[in-house]
C-alpha atoms as a PDB file:
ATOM      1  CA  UNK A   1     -55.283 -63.958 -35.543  1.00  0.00           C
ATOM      2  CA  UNK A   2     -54.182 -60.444 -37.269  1.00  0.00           C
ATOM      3  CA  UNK A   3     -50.752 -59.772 -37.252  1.00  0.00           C
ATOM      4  CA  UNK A   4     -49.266 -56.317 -36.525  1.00  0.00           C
ATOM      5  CA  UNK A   5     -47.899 -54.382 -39.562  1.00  0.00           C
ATOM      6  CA  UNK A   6     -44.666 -52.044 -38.198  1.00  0.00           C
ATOM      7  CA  UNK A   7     -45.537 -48.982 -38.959  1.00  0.00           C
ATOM      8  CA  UNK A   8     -43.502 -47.729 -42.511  1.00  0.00           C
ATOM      9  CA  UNK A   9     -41.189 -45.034 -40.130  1.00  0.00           C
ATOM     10  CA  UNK A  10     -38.319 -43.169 -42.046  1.00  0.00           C
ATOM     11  CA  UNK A  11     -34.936 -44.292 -40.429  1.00  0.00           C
ATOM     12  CA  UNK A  12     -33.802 -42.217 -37.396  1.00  0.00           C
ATOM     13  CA  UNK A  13     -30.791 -39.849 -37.996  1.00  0.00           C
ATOM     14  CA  UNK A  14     -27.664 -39.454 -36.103  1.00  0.00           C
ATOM     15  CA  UNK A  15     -27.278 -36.230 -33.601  1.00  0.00           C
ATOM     16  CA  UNK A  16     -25.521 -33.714 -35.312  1.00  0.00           C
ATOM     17  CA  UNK A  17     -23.380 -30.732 -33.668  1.00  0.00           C
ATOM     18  CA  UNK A  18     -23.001 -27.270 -35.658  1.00  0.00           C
ATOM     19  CA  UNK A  19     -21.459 -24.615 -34.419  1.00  0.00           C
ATOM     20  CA  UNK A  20     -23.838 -20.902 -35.267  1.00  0.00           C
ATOM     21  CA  UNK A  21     -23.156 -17.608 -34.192  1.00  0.00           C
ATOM     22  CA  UNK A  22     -26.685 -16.441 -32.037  1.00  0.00           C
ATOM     23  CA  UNK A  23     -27.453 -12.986 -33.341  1.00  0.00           C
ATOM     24  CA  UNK A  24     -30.560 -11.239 -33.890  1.00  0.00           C
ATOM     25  CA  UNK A  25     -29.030  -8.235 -36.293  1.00  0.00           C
ATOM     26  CA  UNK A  26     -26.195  -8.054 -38.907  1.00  0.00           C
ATOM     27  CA  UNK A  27     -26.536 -11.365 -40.771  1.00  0.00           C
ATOM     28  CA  UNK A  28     -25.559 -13.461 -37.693  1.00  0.00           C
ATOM     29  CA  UNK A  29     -22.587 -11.726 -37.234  1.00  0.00           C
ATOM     30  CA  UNK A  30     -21.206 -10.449 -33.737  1.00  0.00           C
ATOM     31  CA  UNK A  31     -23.452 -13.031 -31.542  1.00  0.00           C
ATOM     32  CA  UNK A  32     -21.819 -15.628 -29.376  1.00  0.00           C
ATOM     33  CA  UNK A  33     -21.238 -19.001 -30.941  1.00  0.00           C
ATOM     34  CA  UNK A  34     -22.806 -21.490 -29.588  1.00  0.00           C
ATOM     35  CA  UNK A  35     -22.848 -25.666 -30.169  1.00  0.00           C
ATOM     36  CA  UNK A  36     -26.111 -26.206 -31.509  1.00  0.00           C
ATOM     37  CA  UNK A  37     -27.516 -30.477 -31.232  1.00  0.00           C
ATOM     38  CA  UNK A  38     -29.963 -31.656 -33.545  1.00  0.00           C
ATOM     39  CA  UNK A  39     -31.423 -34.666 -34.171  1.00  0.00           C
ATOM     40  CA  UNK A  40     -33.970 -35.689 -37.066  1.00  0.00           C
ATOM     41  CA  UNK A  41     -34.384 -31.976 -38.158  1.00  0.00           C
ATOM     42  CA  UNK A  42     -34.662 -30.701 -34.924  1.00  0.00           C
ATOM     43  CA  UNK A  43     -32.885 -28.766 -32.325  1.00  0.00           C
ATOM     44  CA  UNK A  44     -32.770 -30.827 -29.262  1.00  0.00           C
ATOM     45  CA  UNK A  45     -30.386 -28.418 -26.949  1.00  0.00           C
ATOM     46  CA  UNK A  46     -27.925 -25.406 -27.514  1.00  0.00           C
ATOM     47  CA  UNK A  47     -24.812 -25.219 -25.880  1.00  0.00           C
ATOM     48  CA  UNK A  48     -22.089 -22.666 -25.261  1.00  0.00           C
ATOM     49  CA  UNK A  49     -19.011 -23.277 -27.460  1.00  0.00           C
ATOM     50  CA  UNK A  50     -16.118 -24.271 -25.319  1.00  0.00           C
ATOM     51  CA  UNK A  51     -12.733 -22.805 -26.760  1.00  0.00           C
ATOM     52  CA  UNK A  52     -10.649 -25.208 -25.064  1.00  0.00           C
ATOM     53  CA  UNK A  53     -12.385 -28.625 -26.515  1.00  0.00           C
ATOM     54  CA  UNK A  54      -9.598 -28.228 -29.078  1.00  0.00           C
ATOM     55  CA  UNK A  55      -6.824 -26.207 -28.009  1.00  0.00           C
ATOM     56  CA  UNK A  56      -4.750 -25.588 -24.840  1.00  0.00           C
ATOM     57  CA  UNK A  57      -5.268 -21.782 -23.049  1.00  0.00           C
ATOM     58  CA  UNK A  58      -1.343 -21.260 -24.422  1.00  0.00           C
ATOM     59  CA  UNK A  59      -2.295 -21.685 -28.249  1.00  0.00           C
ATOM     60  CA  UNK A  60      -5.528 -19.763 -27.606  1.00  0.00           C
ATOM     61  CA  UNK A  61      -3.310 -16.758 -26.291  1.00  0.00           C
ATOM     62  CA  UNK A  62      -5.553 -16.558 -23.043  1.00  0.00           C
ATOM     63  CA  UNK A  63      -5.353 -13.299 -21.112  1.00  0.00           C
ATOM     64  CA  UNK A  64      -4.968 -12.679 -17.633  1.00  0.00           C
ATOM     65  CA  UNK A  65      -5.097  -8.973 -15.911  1.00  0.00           C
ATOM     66  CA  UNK A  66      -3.206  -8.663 -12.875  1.00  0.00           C
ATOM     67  CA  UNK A  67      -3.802  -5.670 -10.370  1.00  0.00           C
ATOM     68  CA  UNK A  68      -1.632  -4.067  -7.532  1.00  0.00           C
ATOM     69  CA  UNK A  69      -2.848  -6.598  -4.646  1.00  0.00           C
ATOM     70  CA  UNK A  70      -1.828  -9.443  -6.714  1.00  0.00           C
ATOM     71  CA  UNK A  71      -5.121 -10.648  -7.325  1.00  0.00           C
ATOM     72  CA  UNK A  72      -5.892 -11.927 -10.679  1.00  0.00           C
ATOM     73  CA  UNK A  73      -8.575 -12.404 -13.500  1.00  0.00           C
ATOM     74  CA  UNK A  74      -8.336 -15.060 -16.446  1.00  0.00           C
ATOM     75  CA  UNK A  75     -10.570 -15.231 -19.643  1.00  0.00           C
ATOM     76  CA  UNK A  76     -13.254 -16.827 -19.744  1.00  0.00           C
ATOM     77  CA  UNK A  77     -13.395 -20.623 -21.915  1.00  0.00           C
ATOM     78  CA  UNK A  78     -16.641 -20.425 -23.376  1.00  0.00           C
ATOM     79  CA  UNK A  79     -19.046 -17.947 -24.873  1.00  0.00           C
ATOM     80  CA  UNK A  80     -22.254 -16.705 -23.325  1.00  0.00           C
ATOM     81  CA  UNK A  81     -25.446 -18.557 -24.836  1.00  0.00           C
ATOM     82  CA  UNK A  82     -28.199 -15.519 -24.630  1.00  0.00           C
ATOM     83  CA  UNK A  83     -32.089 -16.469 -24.678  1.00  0.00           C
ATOM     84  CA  UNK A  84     -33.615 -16.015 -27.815  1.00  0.00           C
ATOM     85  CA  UNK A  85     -36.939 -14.718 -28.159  1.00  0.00           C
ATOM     86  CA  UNK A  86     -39.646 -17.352 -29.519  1.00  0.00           C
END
């Protein structure tokens, strides 16, 4: 009977989170940030960055514009992710 080598297969790496700024002019500068997961070299999914994973809206300095008729509009908590060309 032949017994089954395992295959010589580098070890797997960890996910990994960066945080990039998505722009397509200016060195990367001015584009939304965005969380971006890898895992063993490769991208696996890019997220918006959430500014409230690790502050409260008070020590962000969050806005909020009120109008005459009381109604109101707060800031948003996370940054746009914009599709990328291929």
């Amino acid at each position: 009977m032949i017994e089954k080598q395992e295959a010589n297969l580098p070890p797997e790496e960890p996910a990994k989170t960066f945080i990039k700024g998505l722009a397509l002019h200016a060195f990367g500068q001015g584009g939304g940030a965005a969380n971006i997961d890898t895992k063993d070299g490769r991208i696996v999914r890019i997220r918006p960055l959430h500014y409230d994973e690790k502050y409260t809206p008070e020590e962000i300095g969050q806005w909020r514009v009120e109008d005459f008729t009381e109604s109101s509009w707060v800031g948003l908590q996370k940054t746009s992710v914009l599709p990328q060309p291929d």
